[in-house]
Protein backbone atom coordinates (compact mmCIF):
# COMPACT_ATOMS: atom_id res chain seq x y z
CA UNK A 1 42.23 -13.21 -2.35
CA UNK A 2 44.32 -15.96 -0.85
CA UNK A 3 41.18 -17.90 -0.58
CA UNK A 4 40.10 -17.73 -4.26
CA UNK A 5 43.54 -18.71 -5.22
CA UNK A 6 43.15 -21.77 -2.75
CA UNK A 7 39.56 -22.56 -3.94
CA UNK A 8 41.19 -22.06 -7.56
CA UNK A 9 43.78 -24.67 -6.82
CA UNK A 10 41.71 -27.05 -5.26
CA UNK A 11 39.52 -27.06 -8.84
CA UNK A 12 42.17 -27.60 -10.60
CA UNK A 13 43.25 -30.29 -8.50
CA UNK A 14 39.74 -31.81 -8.66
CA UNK A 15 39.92 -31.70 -12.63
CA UNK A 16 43.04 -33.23 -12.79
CA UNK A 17 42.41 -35.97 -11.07
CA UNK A 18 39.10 -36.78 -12.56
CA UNK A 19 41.08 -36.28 -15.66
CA UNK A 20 43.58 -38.60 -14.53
CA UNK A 21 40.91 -41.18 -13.37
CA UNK A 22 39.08 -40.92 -16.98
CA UNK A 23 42.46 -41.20 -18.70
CA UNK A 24 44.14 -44.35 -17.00
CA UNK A 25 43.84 -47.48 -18.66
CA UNK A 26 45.31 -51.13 -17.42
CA UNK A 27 46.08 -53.80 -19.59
CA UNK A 28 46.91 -57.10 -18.32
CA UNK A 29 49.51 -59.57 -18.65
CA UNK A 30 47.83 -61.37 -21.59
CA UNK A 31 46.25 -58.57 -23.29
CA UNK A 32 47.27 -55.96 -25.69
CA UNK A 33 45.87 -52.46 -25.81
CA UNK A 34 44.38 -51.52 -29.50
CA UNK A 35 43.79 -47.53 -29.29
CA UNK A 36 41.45 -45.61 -31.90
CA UNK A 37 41.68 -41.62 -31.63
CA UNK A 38 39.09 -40.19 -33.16
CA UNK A 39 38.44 -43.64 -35.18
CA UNK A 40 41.15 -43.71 -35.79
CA UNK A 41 43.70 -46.74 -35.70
CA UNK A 42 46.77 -45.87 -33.82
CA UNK A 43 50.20 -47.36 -35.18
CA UNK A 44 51.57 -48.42 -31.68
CA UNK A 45 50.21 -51.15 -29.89
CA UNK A 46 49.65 -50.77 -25.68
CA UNK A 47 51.88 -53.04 -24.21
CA UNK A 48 50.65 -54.91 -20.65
CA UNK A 49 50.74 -52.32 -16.98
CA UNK A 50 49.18 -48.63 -16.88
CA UNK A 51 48.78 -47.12 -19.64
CA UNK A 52 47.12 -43.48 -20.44
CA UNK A 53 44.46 -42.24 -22.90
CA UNK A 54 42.82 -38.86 -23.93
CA UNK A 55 39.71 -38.74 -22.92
CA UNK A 56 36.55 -38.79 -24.73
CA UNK A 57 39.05 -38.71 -27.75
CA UNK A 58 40.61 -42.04 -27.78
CA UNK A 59 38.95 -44.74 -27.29
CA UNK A 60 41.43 -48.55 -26.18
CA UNK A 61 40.18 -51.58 -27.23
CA UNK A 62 42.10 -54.64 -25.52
CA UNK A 63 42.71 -57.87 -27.43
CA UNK A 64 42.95 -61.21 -25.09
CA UNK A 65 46.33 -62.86 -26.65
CA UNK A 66 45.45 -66.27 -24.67
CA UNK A 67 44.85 -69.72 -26.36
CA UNK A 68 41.35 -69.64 -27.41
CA UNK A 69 39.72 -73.03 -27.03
CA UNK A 70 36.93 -73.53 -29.43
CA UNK A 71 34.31 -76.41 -29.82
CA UNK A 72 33.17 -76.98 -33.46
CA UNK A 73 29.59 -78.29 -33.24
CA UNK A 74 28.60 -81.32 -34.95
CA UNK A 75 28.52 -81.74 -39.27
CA UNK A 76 26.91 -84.73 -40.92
CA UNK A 77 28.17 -85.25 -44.83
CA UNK A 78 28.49 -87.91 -46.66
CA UNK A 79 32.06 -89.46 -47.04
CA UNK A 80 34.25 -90.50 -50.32
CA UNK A 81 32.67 -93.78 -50.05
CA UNK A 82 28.71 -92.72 -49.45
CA UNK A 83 28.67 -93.18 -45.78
CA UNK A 84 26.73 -90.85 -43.60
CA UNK A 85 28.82 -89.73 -40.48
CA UNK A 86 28.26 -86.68 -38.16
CA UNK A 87 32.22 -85.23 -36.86
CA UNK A 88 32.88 -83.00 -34.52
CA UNK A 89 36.10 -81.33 -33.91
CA UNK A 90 37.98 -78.39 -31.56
CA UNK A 91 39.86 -75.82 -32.91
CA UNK A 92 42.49 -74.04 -30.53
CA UNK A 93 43.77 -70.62 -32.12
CA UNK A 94 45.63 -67.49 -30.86
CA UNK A 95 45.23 -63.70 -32.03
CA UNK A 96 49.10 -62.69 -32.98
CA UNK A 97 48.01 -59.13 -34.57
CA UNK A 98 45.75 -57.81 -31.92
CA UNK A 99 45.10 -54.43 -34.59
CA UNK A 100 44.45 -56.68 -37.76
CA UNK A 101 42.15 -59.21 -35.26
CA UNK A 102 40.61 -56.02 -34.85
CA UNK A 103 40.68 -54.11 -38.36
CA UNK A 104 40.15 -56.78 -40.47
CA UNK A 105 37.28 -58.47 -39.22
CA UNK A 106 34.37 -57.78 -37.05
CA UNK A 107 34.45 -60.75 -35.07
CA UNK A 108 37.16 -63.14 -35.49
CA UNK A 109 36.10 -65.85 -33.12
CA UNK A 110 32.70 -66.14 -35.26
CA UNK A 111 34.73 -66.02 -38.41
CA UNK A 112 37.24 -68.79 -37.41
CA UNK A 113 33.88 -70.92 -35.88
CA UNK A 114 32.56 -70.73 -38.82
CA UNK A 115 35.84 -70.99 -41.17
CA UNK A 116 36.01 -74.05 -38.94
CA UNK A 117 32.16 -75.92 -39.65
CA UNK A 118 32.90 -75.03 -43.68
CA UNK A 119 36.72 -77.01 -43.67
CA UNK A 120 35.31 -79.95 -41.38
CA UNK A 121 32.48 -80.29 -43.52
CA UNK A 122 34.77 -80.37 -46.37
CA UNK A 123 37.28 -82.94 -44.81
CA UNK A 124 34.40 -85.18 -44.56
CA UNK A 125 33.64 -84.82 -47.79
CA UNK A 126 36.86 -85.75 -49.06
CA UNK A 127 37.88 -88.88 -47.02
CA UNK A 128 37.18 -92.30 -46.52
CA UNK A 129 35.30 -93.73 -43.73
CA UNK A 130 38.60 -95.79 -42.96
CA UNK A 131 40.85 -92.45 -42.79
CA UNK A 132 38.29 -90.90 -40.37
CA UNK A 133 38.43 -93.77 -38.01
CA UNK A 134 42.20 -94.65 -38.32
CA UNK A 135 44.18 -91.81 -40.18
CA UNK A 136 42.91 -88.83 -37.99
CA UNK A 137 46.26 -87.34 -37.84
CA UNK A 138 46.66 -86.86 -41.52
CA UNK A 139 43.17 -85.62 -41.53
CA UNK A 140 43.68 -83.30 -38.31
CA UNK A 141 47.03 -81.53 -40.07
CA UNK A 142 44.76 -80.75 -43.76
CA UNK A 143 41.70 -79.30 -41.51
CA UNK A 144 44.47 -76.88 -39.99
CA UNK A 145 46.07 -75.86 -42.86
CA UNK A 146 42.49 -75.18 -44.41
CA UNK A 147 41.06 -73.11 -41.11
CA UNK A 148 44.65 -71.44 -41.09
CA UNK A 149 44.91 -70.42 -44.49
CA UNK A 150 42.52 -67.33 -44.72
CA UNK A 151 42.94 -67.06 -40.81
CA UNK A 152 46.71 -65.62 -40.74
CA UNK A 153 45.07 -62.46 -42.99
CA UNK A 154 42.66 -61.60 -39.67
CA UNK A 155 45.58 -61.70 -37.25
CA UNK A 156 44.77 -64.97 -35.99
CA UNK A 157 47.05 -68.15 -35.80
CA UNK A 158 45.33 -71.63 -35.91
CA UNK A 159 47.49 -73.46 -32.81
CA UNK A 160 46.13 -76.83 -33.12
CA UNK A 161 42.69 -79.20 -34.33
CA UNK A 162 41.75 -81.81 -33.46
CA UNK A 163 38.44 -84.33 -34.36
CA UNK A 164 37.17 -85.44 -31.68
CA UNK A 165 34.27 -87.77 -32.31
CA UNK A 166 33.08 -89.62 -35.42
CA UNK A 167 29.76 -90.83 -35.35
CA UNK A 168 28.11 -93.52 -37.18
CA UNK A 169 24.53 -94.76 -38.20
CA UNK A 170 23.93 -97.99 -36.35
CA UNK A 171 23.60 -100.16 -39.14
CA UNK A 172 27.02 -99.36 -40.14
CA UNK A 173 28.23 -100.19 -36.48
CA UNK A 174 26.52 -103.69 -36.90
CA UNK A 175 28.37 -104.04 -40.53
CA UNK A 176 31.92 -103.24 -38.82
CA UNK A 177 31.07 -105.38 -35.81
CA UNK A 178 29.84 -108.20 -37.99
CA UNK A 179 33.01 -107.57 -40.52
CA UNK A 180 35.31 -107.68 -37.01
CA UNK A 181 33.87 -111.12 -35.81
CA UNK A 182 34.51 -112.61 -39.30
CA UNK A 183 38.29 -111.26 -39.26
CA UNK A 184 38.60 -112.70 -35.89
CA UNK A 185 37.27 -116.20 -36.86
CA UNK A 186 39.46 -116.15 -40.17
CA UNK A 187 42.46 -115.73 -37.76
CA UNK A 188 40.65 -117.94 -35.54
CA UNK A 189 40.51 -120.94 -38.10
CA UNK A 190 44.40 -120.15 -39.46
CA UNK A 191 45.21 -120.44 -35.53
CA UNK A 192 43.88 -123.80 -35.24
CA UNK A 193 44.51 -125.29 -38.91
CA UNK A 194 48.38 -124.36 -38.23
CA UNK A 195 48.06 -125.98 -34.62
CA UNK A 196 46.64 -129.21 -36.68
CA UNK A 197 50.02 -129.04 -39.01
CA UNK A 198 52.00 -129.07 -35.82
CA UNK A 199 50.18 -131.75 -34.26
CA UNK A 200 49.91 -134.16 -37.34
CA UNK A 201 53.88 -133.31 -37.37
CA UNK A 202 54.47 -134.32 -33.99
CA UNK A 203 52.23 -137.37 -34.31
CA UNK A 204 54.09 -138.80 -37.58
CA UNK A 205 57.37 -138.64 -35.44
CA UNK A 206 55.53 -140.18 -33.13
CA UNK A 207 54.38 -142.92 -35.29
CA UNK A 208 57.63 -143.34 -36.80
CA UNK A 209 59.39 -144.21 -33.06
CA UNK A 210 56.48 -146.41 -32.80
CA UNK A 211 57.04 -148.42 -35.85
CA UNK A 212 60.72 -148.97 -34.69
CA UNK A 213 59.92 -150.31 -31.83
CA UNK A 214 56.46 -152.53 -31.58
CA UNK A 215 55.86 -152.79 -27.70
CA UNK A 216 55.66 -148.65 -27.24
CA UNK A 217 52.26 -149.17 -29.69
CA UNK A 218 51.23 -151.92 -27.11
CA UNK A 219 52.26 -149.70 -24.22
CA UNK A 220 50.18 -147.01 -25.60
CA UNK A 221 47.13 -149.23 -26.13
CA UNK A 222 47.11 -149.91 -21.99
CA UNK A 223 47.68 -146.21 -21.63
CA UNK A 224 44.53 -145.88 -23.49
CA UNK A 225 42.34 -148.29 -21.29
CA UNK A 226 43.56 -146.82 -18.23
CA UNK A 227 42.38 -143.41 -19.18
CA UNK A 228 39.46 -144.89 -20.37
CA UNK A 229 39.01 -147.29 -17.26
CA UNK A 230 39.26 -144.37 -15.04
CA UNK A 231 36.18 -142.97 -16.09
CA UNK A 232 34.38 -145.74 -14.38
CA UNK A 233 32.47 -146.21 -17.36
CA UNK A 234 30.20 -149.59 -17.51
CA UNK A 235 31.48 -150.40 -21.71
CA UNK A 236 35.19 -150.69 -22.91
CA UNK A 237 35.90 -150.40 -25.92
CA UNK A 238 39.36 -151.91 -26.82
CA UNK A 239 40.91 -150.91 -30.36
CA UNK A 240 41.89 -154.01 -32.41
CA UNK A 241 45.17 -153.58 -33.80
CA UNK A 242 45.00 -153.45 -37.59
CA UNK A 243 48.56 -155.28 -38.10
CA UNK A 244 46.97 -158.53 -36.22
CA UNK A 245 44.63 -158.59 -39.35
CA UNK A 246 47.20 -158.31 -41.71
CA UNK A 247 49.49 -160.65 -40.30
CA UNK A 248 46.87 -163.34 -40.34
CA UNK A 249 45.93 -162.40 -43.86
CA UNK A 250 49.67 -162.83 -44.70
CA UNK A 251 49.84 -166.05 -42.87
CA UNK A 252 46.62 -167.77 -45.44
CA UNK A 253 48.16 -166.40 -48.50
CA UNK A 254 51.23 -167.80 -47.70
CA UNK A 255 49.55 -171.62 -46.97
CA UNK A 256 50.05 -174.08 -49.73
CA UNK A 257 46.89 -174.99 -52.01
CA UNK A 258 46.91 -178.68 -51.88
CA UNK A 259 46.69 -178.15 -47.60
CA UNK A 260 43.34 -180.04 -46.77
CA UNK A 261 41.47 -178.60 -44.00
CA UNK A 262 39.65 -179.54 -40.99
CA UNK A 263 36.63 -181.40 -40.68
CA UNK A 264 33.90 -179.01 -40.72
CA UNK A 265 30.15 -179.57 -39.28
CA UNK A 266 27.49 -181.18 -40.95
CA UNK A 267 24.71 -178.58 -41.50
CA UNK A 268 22.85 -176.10 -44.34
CA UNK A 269 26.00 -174.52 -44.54
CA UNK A 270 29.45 -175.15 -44.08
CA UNK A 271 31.71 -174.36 -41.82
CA UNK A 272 35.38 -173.28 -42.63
CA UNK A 273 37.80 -175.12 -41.03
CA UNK A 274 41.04 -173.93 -39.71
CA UNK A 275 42.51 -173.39 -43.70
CA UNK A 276 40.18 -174.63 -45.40
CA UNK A 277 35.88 -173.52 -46.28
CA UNK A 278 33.40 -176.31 -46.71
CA UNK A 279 32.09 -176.77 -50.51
CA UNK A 280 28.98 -175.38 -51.97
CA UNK A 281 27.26 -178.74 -52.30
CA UNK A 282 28.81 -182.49 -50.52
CA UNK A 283 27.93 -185.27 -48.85
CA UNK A 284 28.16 -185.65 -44.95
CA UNK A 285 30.66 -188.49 -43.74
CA UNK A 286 30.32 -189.76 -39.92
CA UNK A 287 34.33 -188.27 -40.14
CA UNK A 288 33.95 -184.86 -42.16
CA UNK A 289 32.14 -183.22 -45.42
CA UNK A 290 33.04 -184.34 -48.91
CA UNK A 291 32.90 -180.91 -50.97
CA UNK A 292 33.39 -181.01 -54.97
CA UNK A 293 34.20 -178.04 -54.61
CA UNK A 294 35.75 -176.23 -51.18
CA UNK A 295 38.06 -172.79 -51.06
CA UNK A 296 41.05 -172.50 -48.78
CA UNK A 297 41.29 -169.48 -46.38
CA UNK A 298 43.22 -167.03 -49.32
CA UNK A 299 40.54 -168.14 -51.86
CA UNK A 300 42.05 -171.08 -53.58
CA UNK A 301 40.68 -174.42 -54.26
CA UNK A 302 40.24 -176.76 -51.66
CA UNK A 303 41.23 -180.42 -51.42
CA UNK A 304 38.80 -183.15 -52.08
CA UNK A 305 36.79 -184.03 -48.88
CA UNK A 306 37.14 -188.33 -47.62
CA UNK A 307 34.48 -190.26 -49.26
CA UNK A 308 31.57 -190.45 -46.38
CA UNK A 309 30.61 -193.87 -44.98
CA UNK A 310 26.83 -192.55 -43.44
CA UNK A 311 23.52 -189.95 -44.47
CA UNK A 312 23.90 -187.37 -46.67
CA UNK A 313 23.32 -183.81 -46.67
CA UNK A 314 24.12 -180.22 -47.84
CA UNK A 315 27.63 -178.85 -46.37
């Protein structure tokens, strides 16, 4: 008798703790226990630690409540301003109703992948090449609301999206790059035609202290054939100063017209004597040429040439 109690006792034992094995459940830290009984949703959620079950009636169904990091594959459209691109994006998105995450859809990480391809493929639609490469922030905070949106009704909370890459044909690359280089030489030639304003200011001041003062032109000139000089270069050239001309232009204008001048050479032509030019047409003296018709230096008449005492000839 005492045995069959003890044999009882030891069954029950036995079914009790296979009972107990088939009836303990752990959830972890970062999941949340979902339990159906008899397919049926239960109200109360299992929090995380050991939890226990009926078995072969209820069945637990644990939710991971961790950031979900999600890749969105690549999606070529056509932009705003008929330019072909291929973007691709991530999507990172938490379950914060483990039973609707599990009621309401059958798979919510395929629905919010492909929620996401539909709303990037949409973005792209809807912007600008320009606001893809330079205004992704804007664009980043519309793709969220639009993945969010019918998200928040499975449970699911879209944490953040981001685009990652943009892609372009590569004759749109060479366009930019070519549209770049001609920015940067616009800026390139304001750069240097400001630089050329500066300079041309600089020299007129220049030029101005110069005019005040004579010798600093001639001290320049020698700084000029020194730098040139040091070259070792085989020609020189020298600059003639320009105000040497005028001055001696100023000097014949101011000569009087009745001024005779030099004796000039006997010849087929000519020659102009200090202040005065030979005549077309004269006759050769053994002392100068007698010219009908001579011009000064400043273009005025000349004086009558001497009566000549010898041969005659052309002047």
């Amino acid at each position: 008798m005492v045995e069959a109690l003890v044999a009882a006792g030891a069954a029950l034992v036995s079914v009790g703790a296979v009972y107990a094995l088939a009836a303990a459940r752990v959830v972890r830290q970062y999941e949340r226990g979902v339990v159906f009984r008899l397919g049926r949703l239960r109200p109360e959620v299992r929090e995380p630690g050991f939890t226990m079950v009926i078995p072969f009636v209820d069945r637990l169904q644990k939710v991971n409540m961790q950031i979900v990091t999600m890749p969105v594959p690549a999606q070529e459209g056509i932009t705003r301003d008929n330019v072909t691109v291929r973007v691709d994006a991530v999507v990172y998105f938490k379950v914060t109703a483990p039973a609707e995450a599990i009621v309401r859809v059958e798979d919510y990480r395929f629905a919010v992948s492909q929620m996401a391809q539909t709303s990037l493929r949409s973005i792209i639609g809807k912007s600008e090449l320009d606001d893809l490469l330079s205004n992704r922030e804007k664009l980043n905070q519309g793709l969220e609301l639009m993945i969010d949106s019918p998200a928040v009704e499975w449970g699911v909370t879209i944490d953040r999206v981001e685009i990652k890459d943009v892609s372009l044909p590569e004759t749109m690359k060479r366009s930019m790059a070519r549209q770049a280089e001609a920015d940067r030489e616009r800026r390139a030639r304001v750069i240097n035609a400001d630089a050329e304003l500066q300079a041309s200011k600089k020299l007129a001041e220049a030029a101005k202290e110069m005019s005040e003062q004579p010798a600093a032109l001639q001290l320049r000139l020698l700084q000029t054939v020194v730098a040139v000089a040091a070259e070792k270069n085989s020609t020189l050239v020298l600059p003639f100063p320009v105000e040497l001309l005028r001055f001696l232009e100023r000097a014949q204008q101011q000569l009087p017209p009745g001024t005779p001048g030099t004796p000039g050479t006997p010849g087929t032509a000519g020659t102009a004597g200090a202040s005065g030019t030979a005549g077309a047409s004269g006759t050769a003296g053994a002392s100068g040429v007698t010219g009908t018709a001579g011009t000064d230096g400043s273009g005025g008449p000349g004086a009558p040439g001497a009566p000549g005492e010898a041969d005659s000839g052309q002047g």
